[in-house]
N, C-alpha and C. Protein backbone atom coordinates (compact mmCIF):
# COMPACT_ATOMS: atom_id res chain seq x y z
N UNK A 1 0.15 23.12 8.80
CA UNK A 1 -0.46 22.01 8.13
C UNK A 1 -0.05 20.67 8.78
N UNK A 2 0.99 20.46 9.64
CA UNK A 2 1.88 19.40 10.15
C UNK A 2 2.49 20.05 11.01
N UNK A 3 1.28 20.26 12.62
CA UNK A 3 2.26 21.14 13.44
C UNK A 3 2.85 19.56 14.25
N UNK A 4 2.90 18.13 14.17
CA UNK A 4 3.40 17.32 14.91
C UNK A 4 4.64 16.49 13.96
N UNK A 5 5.22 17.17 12.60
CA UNK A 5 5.80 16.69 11.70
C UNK A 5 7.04 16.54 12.38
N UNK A 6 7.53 17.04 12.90
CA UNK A 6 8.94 16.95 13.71
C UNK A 6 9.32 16.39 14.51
N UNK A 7 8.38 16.28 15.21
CA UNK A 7 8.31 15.26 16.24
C UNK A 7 7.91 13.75 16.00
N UNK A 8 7.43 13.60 15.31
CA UNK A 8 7.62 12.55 14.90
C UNK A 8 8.83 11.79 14.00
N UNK A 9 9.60 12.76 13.47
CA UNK A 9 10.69 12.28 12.80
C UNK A 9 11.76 12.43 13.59
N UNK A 10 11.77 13.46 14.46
CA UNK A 10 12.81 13.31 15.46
C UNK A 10 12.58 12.22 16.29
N UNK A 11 11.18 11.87 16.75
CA UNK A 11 11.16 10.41 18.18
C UNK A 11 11.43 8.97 17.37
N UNK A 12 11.45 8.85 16.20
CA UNK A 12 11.55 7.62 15.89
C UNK A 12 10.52 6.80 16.26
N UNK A 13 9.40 6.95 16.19
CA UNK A 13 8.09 6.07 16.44
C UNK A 13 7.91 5.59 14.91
N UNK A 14 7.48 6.13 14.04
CA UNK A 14 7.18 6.16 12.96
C UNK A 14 7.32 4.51 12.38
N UNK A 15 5.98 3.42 12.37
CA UNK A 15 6.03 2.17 12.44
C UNK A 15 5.78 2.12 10.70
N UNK A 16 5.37 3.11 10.33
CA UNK A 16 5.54 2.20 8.58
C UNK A 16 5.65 3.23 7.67
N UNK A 17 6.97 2.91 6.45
CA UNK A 17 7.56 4.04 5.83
C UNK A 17 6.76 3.76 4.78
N UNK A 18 6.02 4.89 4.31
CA UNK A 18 5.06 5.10 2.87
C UNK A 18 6.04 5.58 1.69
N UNK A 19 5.92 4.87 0.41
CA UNK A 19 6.46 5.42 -0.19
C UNK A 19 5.35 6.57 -1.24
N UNK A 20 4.67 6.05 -1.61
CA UNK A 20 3.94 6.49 -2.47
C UNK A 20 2.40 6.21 -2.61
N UNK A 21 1.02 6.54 -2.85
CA UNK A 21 0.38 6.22 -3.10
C UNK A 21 0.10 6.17 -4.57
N UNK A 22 -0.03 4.81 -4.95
CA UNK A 22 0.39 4.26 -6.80
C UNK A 22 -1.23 4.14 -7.44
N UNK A 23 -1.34 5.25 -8.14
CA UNK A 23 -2.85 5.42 -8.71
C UNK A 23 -2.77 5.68 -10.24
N UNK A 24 -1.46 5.62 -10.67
CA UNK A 24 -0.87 5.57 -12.02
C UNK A 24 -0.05 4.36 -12.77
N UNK A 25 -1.18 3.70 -13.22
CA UNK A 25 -1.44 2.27 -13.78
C UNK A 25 -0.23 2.23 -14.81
N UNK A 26 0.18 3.40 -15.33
CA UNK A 26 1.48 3.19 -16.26
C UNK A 26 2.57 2.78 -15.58
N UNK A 27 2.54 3.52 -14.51
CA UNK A 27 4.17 3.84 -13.76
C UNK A 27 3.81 2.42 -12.51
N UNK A 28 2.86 1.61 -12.36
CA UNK A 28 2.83 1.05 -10.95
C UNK A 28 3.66 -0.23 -11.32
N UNK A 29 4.26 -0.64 -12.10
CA UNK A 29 4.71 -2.11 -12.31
C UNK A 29 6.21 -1.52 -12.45
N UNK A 30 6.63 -0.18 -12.89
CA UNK A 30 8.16 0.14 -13.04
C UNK A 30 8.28 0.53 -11.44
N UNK A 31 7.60 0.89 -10.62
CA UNK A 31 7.99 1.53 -9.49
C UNK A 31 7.93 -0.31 -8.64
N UNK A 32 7.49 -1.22 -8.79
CA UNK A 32 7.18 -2.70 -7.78
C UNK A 32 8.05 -3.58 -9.09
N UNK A 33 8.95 -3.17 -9.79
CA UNK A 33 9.59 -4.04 -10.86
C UNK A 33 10.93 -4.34 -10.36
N UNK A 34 11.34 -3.92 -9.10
CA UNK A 34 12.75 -4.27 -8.31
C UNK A 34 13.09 -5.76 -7.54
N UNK A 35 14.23 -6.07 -7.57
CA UNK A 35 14.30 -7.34 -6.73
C UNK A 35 13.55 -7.33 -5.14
N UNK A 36 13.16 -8.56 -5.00
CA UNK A 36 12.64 -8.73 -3.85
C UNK A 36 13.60 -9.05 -2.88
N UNK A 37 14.26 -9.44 -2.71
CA UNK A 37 15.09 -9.79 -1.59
C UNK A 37 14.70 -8.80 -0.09
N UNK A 38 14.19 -9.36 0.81
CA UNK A 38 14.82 -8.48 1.99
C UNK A 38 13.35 -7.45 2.03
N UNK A 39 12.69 -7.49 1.37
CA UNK A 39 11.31 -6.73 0.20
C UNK A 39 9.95 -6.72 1.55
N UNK A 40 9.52 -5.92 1.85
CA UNK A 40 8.35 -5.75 3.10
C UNK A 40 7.42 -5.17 2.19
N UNK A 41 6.44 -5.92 1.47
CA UNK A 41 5.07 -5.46 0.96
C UNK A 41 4.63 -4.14 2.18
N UNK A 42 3.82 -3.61 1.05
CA UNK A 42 3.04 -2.43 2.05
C UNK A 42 1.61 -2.56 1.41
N UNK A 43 1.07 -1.41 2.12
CA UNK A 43 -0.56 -1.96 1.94
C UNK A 43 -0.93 -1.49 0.57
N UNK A 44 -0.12 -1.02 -0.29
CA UNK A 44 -0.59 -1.17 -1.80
C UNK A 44 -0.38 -2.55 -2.81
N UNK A 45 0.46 -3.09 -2.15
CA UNK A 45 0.84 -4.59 -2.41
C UNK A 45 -0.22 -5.62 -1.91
N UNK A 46 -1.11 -5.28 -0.80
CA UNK A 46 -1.81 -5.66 -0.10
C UNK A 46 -3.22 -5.88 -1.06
N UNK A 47 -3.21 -4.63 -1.25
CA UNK A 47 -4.64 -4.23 -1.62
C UNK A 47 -4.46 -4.83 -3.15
N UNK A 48 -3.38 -5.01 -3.90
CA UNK A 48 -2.95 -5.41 -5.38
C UNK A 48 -3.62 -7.21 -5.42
N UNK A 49 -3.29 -7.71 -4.23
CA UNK A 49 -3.68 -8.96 -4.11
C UNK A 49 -5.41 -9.14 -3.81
N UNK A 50 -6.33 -8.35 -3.80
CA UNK A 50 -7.82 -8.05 -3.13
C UNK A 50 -8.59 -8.92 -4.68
N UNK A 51 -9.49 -9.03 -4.38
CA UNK A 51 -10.20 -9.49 -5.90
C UNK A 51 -11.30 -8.39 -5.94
N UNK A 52 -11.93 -8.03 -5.29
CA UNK A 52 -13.37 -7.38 -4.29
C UNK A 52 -13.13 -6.05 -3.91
N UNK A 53 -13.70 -5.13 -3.90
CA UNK A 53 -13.52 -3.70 -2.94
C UNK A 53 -13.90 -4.53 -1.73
N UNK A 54 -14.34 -4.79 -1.14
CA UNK A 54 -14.76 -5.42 0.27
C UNK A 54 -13.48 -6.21 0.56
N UNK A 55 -12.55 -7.03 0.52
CA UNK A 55 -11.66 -7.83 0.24
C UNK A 55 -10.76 -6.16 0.64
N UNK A 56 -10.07 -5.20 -0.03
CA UNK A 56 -9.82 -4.36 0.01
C UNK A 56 -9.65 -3.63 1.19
N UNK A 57 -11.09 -2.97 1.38
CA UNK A 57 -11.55 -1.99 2.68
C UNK A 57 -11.44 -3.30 3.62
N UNK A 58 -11.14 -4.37 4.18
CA UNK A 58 -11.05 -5.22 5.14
C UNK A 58 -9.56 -4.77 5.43
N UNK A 59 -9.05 -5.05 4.03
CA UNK A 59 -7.46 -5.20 4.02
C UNK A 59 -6.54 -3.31 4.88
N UNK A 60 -7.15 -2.68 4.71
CA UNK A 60 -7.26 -0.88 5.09
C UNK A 60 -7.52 -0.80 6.54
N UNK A 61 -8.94 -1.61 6.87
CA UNK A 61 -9.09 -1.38 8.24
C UNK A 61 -8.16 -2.19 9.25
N UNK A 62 -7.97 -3.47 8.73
CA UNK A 62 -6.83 -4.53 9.21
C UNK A 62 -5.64 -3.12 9.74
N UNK A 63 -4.97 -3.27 8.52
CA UNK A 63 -3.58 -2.47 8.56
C UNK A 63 -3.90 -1.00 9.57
N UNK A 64 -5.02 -0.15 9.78
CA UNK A 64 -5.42 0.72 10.42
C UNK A 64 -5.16 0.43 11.86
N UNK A 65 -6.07 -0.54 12.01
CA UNK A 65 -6.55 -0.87 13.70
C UNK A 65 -4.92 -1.26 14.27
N UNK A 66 -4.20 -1.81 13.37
CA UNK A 66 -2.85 -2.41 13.54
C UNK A 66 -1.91 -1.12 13.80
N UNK A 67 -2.45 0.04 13.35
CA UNK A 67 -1.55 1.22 13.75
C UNK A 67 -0.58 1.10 12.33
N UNK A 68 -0.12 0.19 11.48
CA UNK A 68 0.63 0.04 10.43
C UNK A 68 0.32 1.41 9.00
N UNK A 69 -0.73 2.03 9.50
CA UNK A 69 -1.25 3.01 8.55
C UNK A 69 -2.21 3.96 9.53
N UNK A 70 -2.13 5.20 8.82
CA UNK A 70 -2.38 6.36 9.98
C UNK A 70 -4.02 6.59 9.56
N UNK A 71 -4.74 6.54 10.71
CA UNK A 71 -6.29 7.07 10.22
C UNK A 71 -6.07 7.92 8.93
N UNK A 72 -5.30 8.92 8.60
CA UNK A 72 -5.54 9.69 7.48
C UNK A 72 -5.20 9.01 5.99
N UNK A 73 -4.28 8.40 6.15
CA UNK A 73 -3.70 7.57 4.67
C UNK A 73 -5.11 6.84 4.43
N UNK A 74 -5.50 5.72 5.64
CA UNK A 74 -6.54 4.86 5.54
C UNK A 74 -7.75 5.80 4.76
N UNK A 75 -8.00 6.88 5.27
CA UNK A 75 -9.44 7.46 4.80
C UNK A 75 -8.61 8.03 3.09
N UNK A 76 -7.97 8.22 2.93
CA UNK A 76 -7.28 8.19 1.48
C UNK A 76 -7.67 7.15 0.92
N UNK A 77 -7.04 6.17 1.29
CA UNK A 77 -7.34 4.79 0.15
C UNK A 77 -8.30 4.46 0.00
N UNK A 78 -9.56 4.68 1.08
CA UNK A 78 -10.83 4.13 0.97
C UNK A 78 -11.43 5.29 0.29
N UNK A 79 -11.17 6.82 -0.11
CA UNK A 79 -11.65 6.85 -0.99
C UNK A 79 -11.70 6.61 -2.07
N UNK A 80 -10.05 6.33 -2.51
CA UNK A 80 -9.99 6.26 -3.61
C UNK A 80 -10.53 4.85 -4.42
N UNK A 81 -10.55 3.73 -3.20
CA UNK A 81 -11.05 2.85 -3.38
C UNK A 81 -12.49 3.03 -4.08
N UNK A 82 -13.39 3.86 -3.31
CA UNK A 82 -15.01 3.65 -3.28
C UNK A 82 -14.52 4.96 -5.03
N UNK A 83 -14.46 5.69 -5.32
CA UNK A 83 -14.18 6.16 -6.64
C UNK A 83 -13.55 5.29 -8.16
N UNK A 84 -12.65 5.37 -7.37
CA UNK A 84 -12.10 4.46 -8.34
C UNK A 84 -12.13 3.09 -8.70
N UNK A 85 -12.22 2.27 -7.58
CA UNK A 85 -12.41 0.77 -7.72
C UNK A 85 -11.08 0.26 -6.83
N UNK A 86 -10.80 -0.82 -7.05
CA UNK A 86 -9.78 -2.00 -6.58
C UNK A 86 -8.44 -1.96 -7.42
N UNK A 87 -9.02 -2.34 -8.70
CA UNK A 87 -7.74 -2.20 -9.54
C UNK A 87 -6.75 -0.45 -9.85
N UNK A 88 -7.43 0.23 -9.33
CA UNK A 88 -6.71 1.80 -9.25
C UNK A 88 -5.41 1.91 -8.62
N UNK A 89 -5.37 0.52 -7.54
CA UNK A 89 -3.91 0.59 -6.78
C UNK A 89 -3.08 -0.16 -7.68
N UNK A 90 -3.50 -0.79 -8.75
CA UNK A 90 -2.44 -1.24 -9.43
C UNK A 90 -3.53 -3.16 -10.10
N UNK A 91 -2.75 -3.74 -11.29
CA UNK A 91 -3.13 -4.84 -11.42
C UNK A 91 -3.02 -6.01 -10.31
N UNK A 92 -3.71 -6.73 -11.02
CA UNK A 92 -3.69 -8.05 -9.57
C UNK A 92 -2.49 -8.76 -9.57
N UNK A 93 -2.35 -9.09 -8.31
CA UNK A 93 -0.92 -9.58 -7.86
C UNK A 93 -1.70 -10.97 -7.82
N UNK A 94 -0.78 -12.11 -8.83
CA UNK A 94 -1.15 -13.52 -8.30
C UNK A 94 -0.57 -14.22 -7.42
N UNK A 95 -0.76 -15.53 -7.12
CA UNK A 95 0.43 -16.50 -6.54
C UNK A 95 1.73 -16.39 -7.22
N UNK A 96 2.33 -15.97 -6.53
CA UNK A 96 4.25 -16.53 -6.58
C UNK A 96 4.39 -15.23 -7.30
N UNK A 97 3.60 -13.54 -6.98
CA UNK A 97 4.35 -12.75 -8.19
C UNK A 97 5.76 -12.12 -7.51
N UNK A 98 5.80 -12.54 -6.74
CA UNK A 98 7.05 -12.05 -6.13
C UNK A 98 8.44 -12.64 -6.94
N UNK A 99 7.83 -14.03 -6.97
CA UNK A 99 8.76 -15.86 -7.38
C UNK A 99 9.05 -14.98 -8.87
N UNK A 100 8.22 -15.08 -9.41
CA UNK A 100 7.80 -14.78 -10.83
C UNK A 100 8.50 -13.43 -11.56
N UNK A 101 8.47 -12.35 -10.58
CA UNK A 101 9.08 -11.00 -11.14
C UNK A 101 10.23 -10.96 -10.75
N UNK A 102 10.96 -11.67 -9.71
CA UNK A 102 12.46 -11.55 -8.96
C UNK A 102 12.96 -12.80 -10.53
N UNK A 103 12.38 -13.34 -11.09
CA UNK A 103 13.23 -14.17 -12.30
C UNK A 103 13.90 -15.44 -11.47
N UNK A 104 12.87 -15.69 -10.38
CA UNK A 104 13.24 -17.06 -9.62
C UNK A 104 12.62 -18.55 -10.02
């Protein structure tokens, strides 16, 4: 199923660590409810900030072409995108929610 899984964790290429894909609207604010300090958004943080599915799938292909996300994750999110909608990765992230949830 992953005959290149090893090799890739043994070469150390591996440019962006996934934690999770967050499609569970209960649990997505306890799992992004930690201090920010030091804190590298990923493209579910990305996509949290989108207003638009289009806004979104820009934000997917961006991070794609960038190599920051693997053709396969990408065709993940965009489905779940075109099924589910925008808000499925989680509520909208405003200005300063970083400011705002770190209690700064």
């Amino acid at each position: 199923m992953f005959p290149h899984l090893a090799q890739e964790l043994e070469g150390g290429d591996s440019r962006v660590a996934i934690d999770s894909v967050r499609s569970n609207l209960q649990n997505e604010e306890k799992t992004s409810s930690r201090k920010f300090a030091s804190y590298i958004p990923d493209v579910i943080d990305f996509l949290r900030r989108c207003d638009t599915e289009q806004q979104a799938e820009e934000i997917i292909c961006y991070l794609e072409g960038r190599g920051e996300i693997s053709l396969d994750y990408a065709k993940r999110l965009k489905e779940q995108l075109k099924k589910k909608g925008v808000r499925s990765f989680g509520s909208k992230k405003e200005e300063d929610y970083y400011l705002k949830k770190d209690g700064s």
